[in-house]
N, C-alpha and C. Protein backbone atom coordinates (compact mmCIF):
# COMPACT_ATOMS: atom_id res chain seq x y z
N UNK A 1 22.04 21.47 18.94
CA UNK A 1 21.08 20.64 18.25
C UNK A 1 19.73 20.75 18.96
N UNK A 2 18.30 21.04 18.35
CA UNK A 2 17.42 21.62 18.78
C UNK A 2 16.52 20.27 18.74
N UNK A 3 15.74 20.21 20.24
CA UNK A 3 14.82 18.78 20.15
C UNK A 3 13.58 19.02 19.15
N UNK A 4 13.64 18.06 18.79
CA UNK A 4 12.75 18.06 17.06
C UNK A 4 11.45 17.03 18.04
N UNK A 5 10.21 18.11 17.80
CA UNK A 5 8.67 18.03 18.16
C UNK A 5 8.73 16.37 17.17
N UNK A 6 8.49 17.49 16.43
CA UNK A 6 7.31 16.31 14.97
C UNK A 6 8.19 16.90 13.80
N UNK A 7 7.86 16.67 12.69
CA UNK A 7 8.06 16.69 11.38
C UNK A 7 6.68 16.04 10.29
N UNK A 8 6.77 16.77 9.34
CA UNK A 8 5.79 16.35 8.19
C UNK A 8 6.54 16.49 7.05
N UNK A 9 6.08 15.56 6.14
CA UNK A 9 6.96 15.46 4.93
C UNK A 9 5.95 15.33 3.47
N UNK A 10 6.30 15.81 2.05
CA UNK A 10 5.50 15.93 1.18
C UNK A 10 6.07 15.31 0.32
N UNK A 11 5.87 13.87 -0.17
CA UNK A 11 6.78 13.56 -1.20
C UNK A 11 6.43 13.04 -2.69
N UNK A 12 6.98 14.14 -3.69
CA UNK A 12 6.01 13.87 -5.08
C UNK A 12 6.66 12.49 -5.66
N UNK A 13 6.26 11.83 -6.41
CA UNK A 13 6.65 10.74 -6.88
C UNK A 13 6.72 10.89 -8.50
N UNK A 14 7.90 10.70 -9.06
CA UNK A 14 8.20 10.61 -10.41
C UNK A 14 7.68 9.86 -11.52
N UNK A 15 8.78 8.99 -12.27
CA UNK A 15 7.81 8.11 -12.92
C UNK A 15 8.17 6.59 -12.26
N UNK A 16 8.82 6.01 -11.65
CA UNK A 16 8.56 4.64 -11.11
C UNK A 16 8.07 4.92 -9.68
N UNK A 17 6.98 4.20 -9.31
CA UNK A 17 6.34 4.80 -7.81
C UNK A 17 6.99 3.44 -6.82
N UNK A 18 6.34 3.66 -5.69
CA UNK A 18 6.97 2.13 -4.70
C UNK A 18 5.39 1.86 -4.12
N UNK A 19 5.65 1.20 -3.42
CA UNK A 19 4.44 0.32 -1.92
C UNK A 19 4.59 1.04 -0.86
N UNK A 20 3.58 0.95 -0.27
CA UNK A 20 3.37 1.51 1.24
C UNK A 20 3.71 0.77 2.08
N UNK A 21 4.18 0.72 3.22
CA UNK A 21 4.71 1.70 4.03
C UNK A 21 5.50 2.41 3.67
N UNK A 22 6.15 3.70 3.85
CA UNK A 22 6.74 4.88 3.78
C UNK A 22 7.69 4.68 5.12
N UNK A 23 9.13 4.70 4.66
CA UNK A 23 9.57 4.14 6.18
C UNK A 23 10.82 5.52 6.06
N UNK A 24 11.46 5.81 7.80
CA UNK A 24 12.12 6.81 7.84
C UNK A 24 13.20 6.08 8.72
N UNK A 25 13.71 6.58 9.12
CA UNK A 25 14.63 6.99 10.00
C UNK A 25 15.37 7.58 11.09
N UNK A 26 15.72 7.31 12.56
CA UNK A 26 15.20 8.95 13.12
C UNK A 26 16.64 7.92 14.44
N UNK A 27 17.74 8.76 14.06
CA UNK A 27 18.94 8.17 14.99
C UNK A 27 19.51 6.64 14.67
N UNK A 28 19.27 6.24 13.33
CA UNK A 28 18.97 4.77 13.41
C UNK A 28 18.40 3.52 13.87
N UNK A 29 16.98 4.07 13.86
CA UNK A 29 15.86 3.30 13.89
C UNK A 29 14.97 3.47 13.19
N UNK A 30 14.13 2.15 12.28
CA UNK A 30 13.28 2.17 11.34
C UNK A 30 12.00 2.38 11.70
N UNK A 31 11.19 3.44 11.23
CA UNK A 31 9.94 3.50 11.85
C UNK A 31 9.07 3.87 9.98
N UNK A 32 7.58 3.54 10.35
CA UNK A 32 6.71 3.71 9.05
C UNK A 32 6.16 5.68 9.81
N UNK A 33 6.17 5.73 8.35
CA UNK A 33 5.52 7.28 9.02
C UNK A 33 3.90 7.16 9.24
N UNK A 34 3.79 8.03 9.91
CA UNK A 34 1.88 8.10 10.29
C UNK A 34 1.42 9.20 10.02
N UNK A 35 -0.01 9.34 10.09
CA UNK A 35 -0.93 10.64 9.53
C UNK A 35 -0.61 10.48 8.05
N UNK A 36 -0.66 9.42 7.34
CA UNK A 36 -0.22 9.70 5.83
C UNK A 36 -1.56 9.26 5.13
N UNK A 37 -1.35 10.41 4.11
CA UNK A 37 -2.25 10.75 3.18
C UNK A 37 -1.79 10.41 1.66
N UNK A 38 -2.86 10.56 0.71
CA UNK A 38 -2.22 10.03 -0.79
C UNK A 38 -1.73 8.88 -1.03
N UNK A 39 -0.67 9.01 -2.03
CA UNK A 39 0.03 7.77 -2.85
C UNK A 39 1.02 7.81 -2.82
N UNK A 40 2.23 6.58 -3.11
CA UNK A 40 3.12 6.44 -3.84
C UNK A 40 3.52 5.61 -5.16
N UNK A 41 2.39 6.06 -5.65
CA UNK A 41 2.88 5.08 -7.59
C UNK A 41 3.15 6.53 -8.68
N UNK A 42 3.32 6.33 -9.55
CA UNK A 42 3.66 7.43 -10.21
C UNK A 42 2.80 8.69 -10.66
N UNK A 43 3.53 9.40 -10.27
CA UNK A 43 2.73 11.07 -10.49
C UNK A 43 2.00 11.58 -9.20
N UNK A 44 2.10 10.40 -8.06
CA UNK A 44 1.26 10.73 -7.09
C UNK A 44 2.20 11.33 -6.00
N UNK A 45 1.41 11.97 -5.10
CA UNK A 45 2.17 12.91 -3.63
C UNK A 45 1.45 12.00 -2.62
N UNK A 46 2.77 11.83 -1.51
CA UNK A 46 2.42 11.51 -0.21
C UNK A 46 2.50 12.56 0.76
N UNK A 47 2.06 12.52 1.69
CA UNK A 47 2.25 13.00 2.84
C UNK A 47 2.18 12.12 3.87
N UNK A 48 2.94 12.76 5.32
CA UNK A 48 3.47 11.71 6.25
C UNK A 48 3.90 12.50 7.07
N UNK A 49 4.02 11.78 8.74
CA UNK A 49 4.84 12.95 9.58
C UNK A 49 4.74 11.76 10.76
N UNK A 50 5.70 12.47 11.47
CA UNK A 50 6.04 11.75 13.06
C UNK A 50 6.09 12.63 14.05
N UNK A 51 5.41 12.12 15.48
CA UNK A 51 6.12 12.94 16.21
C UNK A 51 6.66 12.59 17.57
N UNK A 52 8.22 12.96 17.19
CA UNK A 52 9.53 12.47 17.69
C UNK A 52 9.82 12.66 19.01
N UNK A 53 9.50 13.87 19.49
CA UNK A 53 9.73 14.57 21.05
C UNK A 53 11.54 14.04 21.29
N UNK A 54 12.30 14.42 20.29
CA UNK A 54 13.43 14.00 20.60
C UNK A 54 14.55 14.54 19.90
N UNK A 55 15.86 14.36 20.34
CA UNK A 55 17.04 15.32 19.60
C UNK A 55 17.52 14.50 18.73
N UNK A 56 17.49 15.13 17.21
CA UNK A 56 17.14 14.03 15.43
C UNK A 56 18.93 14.32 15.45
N UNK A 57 19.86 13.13 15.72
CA UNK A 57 21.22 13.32 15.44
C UNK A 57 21.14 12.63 13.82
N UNK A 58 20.43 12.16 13.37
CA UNK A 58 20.21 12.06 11.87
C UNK A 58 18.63 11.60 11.87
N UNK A 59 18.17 11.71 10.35
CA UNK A 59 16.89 11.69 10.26
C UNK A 59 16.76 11.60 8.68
N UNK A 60 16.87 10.18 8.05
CA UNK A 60 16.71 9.84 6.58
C UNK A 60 15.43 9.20 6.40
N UNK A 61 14.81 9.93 4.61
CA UNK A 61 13.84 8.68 3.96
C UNK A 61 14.68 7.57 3.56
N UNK A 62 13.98 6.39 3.63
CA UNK A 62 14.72 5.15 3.30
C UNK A 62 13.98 4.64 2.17
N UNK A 63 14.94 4.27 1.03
CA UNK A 63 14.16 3.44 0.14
C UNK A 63 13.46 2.45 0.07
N UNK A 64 12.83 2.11 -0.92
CA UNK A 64 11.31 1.07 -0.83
C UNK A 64 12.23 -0.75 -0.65
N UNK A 65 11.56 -1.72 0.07
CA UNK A 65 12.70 -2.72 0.24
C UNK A 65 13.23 -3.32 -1.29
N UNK A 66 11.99 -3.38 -1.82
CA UNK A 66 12.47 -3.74 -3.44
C UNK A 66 12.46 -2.57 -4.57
N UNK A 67 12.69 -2.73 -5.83
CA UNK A 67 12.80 -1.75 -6.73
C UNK A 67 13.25 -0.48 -6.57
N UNK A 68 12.76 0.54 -7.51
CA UNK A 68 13.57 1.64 -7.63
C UNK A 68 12.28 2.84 -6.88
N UNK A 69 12.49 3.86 -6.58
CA UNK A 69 11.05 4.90 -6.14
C UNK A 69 12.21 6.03 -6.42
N UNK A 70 11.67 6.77 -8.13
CA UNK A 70 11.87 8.18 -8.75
C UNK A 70 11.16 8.82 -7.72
N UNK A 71 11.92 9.96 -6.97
CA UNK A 71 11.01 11.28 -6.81
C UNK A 71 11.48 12.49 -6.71
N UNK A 72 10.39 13.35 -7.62
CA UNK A 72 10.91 14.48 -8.21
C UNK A 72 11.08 15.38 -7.29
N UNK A 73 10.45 15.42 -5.70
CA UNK A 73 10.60 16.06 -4.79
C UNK A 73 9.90 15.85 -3.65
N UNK A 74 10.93 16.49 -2.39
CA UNK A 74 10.13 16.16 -0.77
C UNK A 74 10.32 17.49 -0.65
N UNK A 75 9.60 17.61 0.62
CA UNK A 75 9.45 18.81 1.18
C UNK A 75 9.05 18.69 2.94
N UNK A 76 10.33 19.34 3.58
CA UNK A 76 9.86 18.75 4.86
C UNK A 76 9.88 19.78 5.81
N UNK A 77 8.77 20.08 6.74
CA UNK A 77 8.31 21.09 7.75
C UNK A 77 8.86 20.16 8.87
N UNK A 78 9.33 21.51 9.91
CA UNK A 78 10.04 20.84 11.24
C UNK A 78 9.29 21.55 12.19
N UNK A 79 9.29 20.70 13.34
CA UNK A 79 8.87 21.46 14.57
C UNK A 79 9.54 21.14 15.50
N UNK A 80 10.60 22.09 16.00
CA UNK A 80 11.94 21.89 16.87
C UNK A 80 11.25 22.90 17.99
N UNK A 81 12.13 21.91 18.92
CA UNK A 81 11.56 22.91 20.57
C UNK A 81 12.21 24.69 21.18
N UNK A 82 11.54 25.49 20.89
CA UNK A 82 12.59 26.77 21.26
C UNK A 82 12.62 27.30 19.56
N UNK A 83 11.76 27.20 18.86
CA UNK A 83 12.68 27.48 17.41
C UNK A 83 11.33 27.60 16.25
N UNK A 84 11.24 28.75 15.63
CA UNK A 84 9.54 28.72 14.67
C UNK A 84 9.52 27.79 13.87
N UNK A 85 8.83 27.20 13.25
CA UNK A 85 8.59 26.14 12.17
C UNK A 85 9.43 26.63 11.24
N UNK A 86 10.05 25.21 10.54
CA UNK A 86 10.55 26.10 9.58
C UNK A 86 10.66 24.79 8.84
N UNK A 87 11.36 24.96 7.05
CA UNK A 87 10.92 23.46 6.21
C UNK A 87 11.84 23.63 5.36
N UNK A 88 12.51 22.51 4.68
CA UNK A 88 13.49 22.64 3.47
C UNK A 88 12.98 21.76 2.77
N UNK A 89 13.44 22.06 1.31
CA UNK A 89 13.07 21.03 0.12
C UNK A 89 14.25 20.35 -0.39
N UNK A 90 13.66 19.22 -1.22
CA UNK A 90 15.25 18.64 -1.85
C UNK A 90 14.39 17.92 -2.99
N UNK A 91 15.81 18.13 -4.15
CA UNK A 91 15.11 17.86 -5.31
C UNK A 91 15.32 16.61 -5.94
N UNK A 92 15.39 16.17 -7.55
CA UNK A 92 15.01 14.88 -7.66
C UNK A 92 15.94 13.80 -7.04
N UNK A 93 15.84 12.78 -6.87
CA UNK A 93 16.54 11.77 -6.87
C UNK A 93 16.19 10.54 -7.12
N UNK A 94 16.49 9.11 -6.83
CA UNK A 94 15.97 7.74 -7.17
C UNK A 94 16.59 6.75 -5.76
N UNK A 95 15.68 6.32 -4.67
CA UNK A 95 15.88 5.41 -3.74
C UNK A 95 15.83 3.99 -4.55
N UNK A 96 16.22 3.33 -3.77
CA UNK A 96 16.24 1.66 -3.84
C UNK A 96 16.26 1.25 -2.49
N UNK A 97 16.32 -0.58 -2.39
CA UNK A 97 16.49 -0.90 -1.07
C UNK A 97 17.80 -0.50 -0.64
N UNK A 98 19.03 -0.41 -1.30
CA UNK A 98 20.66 0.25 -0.79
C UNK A 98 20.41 1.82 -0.08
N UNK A 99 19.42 2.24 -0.38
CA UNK A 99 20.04 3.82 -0.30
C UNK A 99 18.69 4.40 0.39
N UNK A 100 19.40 5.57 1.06
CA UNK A 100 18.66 6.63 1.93
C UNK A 100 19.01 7.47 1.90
N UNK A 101 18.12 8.96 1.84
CA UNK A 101 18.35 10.20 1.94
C UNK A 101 18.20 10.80 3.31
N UNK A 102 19.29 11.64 3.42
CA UNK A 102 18.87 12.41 4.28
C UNK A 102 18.25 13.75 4.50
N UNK A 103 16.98 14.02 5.03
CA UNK A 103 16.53 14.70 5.04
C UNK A 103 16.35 15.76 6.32
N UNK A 104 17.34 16.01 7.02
CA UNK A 104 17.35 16.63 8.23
C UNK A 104 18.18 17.93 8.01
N UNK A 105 17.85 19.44 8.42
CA UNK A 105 17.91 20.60 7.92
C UNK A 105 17.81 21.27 9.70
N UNK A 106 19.49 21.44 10.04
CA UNK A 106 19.18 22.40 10.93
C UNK A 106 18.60 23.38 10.84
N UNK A 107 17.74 23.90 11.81
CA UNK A 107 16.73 24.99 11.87
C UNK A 107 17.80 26.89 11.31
N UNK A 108 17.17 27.36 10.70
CA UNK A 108 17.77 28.94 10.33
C UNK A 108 18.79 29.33 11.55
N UNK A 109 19.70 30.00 11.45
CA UNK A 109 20.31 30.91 12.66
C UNK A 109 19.96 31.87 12.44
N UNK A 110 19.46 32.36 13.90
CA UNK A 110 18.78 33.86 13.88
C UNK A 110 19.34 34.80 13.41
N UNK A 111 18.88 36.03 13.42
CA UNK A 111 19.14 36.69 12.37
C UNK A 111 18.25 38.05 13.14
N UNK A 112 19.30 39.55 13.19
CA UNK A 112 19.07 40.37 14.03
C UNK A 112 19.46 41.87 12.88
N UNK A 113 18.64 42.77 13.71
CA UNK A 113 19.43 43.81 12.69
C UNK A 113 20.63 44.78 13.62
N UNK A 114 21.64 45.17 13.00
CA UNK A 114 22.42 45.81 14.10
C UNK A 114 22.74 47.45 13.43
C-alpha cells in the first residue's frame, strides 16, 4: 500500500445538486476538502483535493447530510509516494446522508517489456 501525497478530485453534478462543504473520508475520519473550486447544484463541476501525507487504508466521498446529490461523474488524480501520478474515474451514481463511495484506486502495477 503506497503513502498517498495528496489527491484531487473532479466531481460533475447531475440533476439534483447538494450544499457545500464537500466532505471525504480518509481511514475513517471526516474531513471537508480544500483548494475547491466551482459548484455543487445541478449541471455544475467541483473540484477539491487534500493533502494526506499518509497510507489511504480507505478513502470515500460521503454524501450530502440531507437529500439526495445525482452525479454523473468523479474523477480522481493521486499522488502516492514512490509511484507517477496516476487517476481513475467512476461513473454515475446518487449519494444521500446513508451512503458513501469509495473512491480509492490502487496505483497501476508496473509493467516491463520482456
Amino acid at each position: 500500500m503506497p503513502k498517498l501525497n495528496q489527491f484531487k478530485v473532479e466531481i460533475e453534478t447531475g440533476e439534483k445538486g447538494t450544499a457545500l462543504p464537500v466532505h471525504f473520508t480518509i481511514n475513517n475520519h471526516k474531513l471537508a476538502l480544500e483548494e475547491t473550486g466551482g459548484g455543487v447544484g445541478p449541471g455544475e463541476t467541483f473540484t477539491g483535493g487534500f493533502e494526506i501525507r499518509s497510507f489511504a487504508h480507505s478513502l470515500t466521498l460521503v454524501g450530502p447530510e440531507t437529500g439526495q446529490w445525482d452525479i454523473r461523474k468523479i474523477k480522481v488524480e493521486f499522488d502516492c509516494e514512490d509511484n507517477p501520478p496516476y487517476s481513475a474515474v467512476f461513473g454515475e451514481l446518487t449519494l444521500d446522508e446513508t451512503t458513501e463511495v469509495n473512491i480509492w484506486q490502487d496505483p497501476p502495477l508496473p509493467t516491463w517489456d520482456v
